[in-house]
N, C-alpha and C. Protein backbone atom coordinates (compact mmCIF):
# COMPACT_ATOMS: atom_id res chain seq x y z
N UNK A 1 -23.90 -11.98 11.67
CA UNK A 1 -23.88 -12.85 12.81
C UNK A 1 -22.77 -13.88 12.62
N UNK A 2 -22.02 -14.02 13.42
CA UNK A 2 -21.33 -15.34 13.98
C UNK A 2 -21.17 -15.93 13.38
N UNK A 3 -20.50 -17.33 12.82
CA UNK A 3 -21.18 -18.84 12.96
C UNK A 3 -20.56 -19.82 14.28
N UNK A 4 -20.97 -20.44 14.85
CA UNK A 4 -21.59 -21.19 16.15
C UNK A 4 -19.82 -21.86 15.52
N UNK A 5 -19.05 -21.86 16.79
CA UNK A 5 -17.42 -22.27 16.67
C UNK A 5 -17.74 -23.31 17.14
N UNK A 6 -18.10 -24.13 18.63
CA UNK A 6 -18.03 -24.85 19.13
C UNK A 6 -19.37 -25.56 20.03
N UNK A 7 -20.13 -26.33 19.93
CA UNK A 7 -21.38 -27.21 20.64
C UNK A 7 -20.94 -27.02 22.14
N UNK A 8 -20.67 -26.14 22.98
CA UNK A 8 -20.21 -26.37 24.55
C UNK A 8 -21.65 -26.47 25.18
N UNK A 9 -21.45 -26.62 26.60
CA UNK A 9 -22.88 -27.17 27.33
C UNK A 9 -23.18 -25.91 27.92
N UNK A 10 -24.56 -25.66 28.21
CA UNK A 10 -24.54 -24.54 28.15
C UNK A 10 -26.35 -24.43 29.21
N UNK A 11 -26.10 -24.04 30.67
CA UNK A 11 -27.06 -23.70 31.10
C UNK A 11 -28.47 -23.22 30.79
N UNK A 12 -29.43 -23.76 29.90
CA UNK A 12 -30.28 -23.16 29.18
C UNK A 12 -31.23 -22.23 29.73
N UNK A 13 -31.50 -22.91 31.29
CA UNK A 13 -32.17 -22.08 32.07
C UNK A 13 -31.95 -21.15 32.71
N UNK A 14 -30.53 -20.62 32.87
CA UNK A 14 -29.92 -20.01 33.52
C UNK A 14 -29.93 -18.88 32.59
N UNK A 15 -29.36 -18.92 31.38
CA UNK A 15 -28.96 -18.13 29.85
C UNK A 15 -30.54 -17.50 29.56
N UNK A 16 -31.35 -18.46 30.01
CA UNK A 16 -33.03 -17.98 29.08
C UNK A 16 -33.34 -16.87 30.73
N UNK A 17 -33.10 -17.11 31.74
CA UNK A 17 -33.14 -16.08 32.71
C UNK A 17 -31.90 -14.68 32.72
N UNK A 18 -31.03 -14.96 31.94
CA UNK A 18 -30.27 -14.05 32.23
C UNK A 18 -30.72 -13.19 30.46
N UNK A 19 -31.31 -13.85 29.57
CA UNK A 19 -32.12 -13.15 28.40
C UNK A 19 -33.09 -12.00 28.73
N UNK A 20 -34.05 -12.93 29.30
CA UNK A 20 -35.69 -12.40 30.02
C UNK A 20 -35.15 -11.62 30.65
N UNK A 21 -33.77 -10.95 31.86
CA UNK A 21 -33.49 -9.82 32.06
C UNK A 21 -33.16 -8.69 31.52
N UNK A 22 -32.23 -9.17 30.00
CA UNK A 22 -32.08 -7.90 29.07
C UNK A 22 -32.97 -7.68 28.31
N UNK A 23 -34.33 -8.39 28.46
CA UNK A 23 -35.61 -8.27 27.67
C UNK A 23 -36.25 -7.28 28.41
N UNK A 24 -36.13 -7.16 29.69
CA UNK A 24 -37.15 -6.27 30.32
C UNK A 24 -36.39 -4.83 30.41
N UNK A 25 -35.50 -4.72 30.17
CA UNK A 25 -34.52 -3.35 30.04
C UNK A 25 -35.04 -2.98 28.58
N UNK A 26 -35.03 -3.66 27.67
CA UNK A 26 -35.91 -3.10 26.73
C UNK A 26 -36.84 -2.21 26.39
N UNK A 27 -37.48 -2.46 27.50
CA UNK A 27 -38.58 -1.42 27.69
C UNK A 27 -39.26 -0.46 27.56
N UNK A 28 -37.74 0.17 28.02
CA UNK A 28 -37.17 1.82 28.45
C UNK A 28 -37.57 2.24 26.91
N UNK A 29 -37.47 1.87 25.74
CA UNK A 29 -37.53 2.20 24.80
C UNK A 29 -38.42 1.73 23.57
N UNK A 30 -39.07 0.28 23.71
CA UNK A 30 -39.91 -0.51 22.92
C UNK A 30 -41.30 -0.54 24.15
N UNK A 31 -42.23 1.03 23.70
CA UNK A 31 -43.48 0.53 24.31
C UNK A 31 -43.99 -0.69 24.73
N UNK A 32 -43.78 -1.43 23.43
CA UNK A 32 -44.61 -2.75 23.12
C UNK A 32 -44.00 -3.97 23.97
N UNK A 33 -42.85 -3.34 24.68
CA UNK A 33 -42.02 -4.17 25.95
C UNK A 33 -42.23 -3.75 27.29
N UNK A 34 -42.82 -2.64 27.40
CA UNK A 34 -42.63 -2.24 28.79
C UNK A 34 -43.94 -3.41 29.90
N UNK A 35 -44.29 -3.96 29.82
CA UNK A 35 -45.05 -5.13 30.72
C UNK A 35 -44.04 -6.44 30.60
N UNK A 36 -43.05 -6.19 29.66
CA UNK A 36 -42.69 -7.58 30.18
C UNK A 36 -41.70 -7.68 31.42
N UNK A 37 -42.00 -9.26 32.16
CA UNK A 37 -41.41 -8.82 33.35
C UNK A 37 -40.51 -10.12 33.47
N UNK A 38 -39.39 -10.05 33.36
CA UNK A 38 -38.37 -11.59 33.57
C UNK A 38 -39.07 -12.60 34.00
N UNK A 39 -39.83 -12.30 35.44
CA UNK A 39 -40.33 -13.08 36.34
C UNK A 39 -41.10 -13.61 35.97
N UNK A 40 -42.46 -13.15 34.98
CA UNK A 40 -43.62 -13.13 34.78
C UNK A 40 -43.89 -14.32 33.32
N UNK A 41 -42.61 -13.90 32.38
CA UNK A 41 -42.56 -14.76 31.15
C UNK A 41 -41.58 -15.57 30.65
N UNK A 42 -41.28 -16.62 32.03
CA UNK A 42 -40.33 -17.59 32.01
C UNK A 42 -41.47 -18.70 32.30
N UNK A 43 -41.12 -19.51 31.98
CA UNK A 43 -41.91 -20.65 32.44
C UNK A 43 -41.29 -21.31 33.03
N UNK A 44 -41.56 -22.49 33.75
CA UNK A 44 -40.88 -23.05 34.91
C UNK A 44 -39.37 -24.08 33.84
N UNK A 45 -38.09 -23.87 35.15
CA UNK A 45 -37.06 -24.07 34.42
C UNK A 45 -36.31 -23.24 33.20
N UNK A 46 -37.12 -22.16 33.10
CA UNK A 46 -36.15 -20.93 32.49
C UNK A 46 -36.71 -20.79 30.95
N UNK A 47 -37.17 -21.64 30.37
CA UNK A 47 -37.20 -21.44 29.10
C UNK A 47 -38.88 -22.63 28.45
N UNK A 48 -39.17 -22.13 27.69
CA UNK A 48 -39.30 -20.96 26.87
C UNK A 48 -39.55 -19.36 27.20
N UNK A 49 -39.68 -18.39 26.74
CA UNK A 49 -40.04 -17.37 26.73
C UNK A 49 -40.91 -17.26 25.91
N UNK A 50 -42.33 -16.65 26.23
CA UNK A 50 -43.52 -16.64 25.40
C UNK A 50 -44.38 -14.97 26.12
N UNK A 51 -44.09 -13.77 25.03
CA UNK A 51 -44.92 -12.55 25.67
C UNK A 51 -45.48 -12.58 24.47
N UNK A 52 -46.89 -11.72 24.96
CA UNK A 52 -47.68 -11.32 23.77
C UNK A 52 -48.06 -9.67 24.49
N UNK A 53 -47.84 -8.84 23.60
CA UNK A 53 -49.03 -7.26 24.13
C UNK A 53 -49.91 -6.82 23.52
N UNK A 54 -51.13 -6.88 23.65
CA UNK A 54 -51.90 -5.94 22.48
C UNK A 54 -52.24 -6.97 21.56
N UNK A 55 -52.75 -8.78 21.46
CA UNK A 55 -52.78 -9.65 20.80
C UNK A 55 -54.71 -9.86 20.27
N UNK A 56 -54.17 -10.02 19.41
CA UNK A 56 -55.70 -11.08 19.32
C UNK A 56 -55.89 -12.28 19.26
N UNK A 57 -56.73 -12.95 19.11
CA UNK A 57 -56.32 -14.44 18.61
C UNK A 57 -56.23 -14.80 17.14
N UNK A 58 -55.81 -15.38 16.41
CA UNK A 58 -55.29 -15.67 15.07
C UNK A 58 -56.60 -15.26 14.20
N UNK A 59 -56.16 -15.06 13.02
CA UNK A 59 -57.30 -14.85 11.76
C UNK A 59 -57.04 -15.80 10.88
N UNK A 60 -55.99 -15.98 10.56
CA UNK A 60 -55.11 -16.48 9.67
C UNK A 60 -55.55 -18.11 9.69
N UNK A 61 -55.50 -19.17 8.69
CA UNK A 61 -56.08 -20.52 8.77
C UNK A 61 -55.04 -21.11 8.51
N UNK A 62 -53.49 -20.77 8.15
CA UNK A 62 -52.43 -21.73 7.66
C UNK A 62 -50.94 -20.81 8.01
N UNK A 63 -50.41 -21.69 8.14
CA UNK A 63 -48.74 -21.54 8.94
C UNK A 63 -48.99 -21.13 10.23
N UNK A 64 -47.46 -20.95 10.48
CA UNK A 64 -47.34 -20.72 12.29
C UNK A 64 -48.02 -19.83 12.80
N UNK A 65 -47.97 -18.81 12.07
CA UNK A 65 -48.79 -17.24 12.63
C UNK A 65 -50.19 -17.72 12.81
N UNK A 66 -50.89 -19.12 12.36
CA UNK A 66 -52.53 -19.48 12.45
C UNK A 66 -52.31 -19.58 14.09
N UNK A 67 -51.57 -20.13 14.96
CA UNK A 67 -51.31 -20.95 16.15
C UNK A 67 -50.77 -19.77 17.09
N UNK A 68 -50.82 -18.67 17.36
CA UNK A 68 -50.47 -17.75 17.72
C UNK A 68 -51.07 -16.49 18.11
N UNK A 69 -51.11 -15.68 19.13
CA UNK A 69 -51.06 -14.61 19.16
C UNK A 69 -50.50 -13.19 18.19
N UNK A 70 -51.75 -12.84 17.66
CA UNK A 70 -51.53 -12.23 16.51
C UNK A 70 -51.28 -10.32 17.31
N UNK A 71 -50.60 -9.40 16.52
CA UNK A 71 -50.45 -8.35 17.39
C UNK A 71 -51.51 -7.72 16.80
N UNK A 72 -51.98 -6.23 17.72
CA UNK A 72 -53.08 -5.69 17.04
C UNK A 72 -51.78 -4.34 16.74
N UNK A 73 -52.40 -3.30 16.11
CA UNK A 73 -51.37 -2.44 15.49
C UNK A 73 -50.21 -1.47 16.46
N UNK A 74 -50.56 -1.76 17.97
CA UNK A 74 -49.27 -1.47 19.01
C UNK A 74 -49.06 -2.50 19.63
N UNK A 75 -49.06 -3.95 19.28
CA UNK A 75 -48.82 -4.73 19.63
C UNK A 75 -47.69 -5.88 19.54
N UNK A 76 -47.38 -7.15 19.98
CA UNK A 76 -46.00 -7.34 19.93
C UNK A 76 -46.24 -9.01 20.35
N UNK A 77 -45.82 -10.19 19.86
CA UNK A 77 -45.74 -11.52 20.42
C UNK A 77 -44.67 -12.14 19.61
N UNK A 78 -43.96 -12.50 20.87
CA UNK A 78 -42.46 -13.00 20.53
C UNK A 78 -42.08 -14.43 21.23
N UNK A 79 -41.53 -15.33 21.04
CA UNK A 79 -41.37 -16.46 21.48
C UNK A 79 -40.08 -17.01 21.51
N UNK A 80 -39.23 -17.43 22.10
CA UNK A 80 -37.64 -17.64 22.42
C UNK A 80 -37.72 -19.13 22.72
N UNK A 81 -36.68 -20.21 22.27
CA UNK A 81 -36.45 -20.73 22.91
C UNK A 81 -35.32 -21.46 22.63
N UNK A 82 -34.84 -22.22 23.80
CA UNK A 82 -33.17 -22.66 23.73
C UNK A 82 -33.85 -24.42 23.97
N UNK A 83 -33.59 -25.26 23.17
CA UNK A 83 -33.97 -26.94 23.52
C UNK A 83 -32.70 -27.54 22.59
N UNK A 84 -32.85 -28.68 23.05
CA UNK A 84 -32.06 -29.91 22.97
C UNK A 84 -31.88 -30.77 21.64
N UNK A 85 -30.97 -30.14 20.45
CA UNK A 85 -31.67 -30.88 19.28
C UNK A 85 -31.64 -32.44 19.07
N UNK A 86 -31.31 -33.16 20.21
CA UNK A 86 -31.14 -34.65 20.57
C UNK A 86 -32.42 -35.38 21.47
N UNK A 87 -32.93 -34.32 21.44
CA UNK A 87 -34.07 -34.62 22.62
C UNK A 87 -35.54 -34.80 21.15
N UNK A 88 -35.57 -35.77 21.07
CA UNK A 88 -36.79 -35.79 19.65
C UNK A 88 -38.07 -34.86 19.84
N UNK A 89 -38.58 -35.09 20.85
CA UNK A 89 -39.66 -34.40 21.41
C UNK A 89 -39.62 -32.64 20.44
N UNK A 90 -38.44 -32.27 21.19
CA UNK A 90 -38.37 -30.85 20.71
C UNK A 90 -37.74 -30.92 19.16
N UNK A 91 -37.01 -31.49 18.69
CA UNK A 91 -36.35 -31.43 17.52
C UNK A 91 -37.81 -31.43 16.26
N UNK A 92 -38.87 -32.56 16.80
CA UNK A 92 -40.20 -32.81 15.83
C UNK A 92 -41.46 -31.53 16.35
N UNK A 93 -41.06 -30.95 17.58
CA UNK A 93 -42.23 -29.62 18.14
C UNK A 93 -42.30 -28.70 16.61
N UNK A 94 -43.63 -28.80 16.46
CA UNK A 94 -44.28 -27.85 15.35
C UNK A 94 -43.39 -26.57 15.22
N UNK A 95 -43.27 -25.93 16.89
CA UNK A 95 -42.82 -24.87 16.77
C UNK A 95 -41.33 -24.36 16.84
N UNK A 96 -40.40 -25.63 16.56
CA UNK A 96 -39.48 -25.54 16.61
C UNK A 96 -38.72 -26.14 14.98
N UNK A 97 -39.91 -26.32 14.00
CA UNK A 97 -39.17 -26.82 12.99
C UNK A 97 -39.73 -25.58 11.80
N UNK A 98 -40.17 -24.78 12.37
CA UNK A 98 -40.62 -23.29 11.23
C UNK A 98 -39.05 -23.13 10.31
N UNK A 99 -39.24 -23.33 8.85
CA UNK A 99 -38.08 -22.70 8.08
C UNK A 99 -38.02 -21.60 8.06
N UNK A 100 -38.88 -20.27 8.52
CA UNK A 100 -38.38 -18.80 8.79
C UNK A 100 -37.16 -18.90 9.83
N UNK A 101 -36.90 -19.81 10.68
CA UNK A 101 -36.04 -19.76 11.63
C UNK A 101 -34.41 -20.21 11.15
N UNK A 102 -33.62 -19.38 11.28
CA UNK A 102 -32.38 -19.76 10.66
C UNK A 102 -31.50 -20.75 11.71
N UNK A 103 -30.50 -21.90 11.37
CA UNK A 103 -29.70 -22.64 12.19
C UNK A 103 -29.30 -22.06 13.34
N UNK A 104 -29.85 -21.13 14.50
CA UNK A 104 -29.29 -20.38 15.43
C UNK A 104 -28.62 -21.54 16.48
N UNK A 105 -27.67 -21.45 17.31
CA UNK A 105 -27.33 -22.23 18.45
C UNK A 105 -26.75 -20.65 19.19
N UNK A 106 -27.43 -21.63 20.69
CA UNK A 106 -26.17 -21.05 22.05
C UNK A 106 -25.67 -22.27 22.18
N UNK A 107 -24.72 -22.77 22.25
CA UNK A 107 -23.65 -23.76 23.13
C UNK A 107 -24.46 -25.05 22.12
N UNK A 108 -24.66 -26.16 22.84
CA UNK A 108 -25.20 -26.98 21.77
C UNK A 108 -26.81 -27.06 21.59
N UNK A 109 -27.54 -25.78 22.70
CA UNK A 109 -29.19 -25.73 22.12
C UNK A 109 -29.15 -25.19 21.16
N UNK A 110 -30.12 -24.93 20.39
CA UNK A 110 -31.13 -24.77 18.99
C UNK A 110 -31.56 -23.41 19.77
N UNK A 111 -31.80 -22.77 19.17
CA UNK A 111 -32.47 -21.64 19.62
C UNK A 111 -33.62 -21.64 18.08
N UNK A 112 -34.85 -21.38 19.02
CA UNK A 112 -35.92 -20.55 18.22
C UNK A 112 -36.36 -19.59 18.84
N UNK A 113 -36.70 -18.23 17.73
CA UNK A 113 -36.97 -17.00 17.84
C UNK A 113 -38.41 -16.82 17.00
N UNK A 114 -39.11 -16.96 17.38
CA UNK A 114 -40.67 -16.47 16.42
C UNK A 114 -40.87 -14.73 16.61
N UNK A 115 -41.18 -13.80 15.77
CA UNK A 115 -41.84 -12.77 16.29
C UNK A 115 -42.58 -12.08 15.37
N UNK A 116 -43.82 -11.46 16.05
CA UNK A 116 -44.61 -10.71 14.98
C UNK A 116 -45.02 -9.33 15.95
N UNK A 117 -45.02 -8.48 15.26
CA UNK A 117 -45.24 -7.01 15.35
C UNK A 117 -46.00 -6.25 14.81
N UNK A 118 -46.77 -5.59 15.46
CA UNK A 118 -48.20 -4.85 15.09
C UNK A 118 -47.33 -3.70 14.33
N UNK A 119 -48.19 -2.75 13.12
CA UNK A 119 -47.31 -2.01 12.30
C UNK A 119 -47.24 -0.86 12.58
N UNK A 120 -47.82 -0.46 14.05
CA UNK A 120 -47.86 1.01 14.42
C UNK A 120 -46.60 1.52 15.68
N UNK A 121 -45.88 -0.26 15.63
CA UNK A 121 -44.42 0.43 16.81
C UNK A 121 -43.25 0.21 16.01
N UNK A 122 -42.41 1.07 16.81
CA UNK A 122 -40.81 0.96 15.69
C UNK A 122 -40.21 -0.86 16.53
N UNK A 123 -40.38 -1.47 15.57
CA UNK A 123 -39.85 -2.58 15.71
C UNK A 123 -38.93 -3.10 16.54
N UNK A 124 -39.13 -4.39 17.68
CA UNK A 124 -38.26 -4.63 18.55
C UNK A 124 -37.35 -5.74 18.02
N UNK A 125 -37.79 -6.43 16.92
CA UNK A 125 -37.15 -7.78 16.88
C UNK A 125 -35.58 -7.63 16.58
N UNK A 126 -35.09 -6.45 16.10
CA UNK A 126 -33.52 -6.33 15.99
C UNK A 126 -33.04 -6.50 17.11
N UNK A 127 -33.24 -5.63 18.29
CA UNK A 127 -33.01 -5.32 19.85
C UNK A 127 -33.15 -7.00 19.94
N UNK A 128 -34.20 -7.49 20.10
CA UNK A 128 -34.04 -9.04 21.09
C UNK A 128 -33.10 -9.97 19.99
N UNK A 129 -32.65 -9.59 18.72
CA UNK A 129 -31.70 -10.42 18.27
C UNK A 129 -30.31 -10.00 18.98
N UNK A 130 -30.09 -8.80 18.88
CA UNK A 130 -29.21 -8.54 19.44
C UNK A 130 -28.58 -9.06 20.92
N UNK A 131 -29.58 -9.16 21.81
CA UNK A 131 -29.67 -9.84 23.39
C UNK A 131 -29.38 -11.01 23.07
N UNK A 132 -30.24 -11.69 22.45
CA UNK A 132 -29.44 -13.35 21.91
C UNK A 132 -28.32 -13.62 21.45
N UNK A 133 -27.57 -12.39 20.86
CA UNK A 133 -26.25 -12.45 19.92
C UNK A 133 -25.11 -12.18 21.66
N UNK A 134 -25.50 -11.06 22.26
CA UNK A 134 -25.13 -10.39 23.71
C UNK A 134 -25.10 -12.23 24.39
N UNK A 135 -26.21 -13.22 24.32
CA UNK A 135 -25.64 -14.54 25.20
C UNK A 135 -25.34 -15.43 24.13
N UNK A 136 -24.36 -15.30 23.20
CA UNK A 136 -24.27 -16.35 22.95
C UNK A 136 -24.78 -16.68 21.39
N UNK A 137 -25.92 -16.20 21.06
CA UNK A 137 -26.36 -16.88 19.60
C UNK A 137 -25.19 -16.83 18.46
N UNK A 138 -25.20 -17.84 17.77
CA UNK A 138 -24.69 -17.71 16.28
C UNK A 138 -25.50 -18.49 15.84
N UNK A 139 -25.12 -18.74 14.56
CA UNK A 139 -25.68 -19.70 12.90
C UNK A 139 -24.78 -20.72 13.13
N UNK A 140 -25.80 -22.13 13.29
CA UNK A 140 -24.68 -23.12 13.08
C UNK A 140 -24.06 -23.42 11.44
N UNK A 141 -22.97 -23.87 12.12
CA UNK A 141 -22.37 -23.85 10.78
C UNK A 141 -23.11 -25.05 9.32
N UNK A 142 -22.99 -24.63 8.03
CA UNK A 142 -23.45 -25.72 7.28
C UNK A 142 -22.62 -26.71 7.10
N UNK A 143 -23.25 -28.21 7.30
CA UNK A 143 -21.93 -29.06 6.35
C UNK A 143 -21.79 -29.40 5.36
């Protein structure tokens, strides 16, 4: 991957709708995608993106995966999002300070990517990195 050249401004809602479209083309090929629907798993203003298929509710009593939609074994819950790392609110959000998540940026948002996958589908999370890399994602740079 990349590393992130330049902080430019960058439509978040527009970018997280034009994502959620190459998410649902997915489909065609990741069972565990075919219900998702652009329309359906945007939340108002474009972003976050939050699908789950085939979930249960958590088992687990500690880390992020406790707070989550857990997959059952054809199942799939993935979470996207593009925020403001100046905006405190989101910079201190639980779910935006997970160290599994590497320095990603589009333009000058933060991108977080959560995903977990039931162990009976061939894995989507390469494909939706890829769509993020397709608008934009890199690694911000270290200083």
């Amino acid at each position: 991957m990349e590393e992130a050249t330049a902080d430019a401004p960058v439509d978040a809602a527009a970018t997280c709708r034009a994502i959620a479209a190459d998410l649902e083309e997915l489909g065609r090929d990741y069972p565990q995608l075919r219900r998702f629907r652009a329309d359906k798993q945007l939340r108002e203003g474009g972003c976050p993106i939050d699908y789950e298929h085939n979930c249960h509710p958590p088992e687990r009593t500690g880390g992020w995966t406790a707070g989550v939609p857990n997959p059952d074994p054809d199942g799939i819950w993935f979470y996207i999002d593009l925020w403001d790392p100046n905006d405190p609110a989101a910079a201190s959000s639980q779910i935006n300070t997970q160290p599994v998540t590497p320095p990603w940026m589009i333009g000058e948002r933060r991108v977080t990517f959560l995903v977990l996958e039931g162990d009976a589908v061939t894995p989507a999370s390469a494909a939706i990195l890829e769509v993020l890399e397709r608008h934009g994602m890199r690694t911000q740079p270290t200083p």
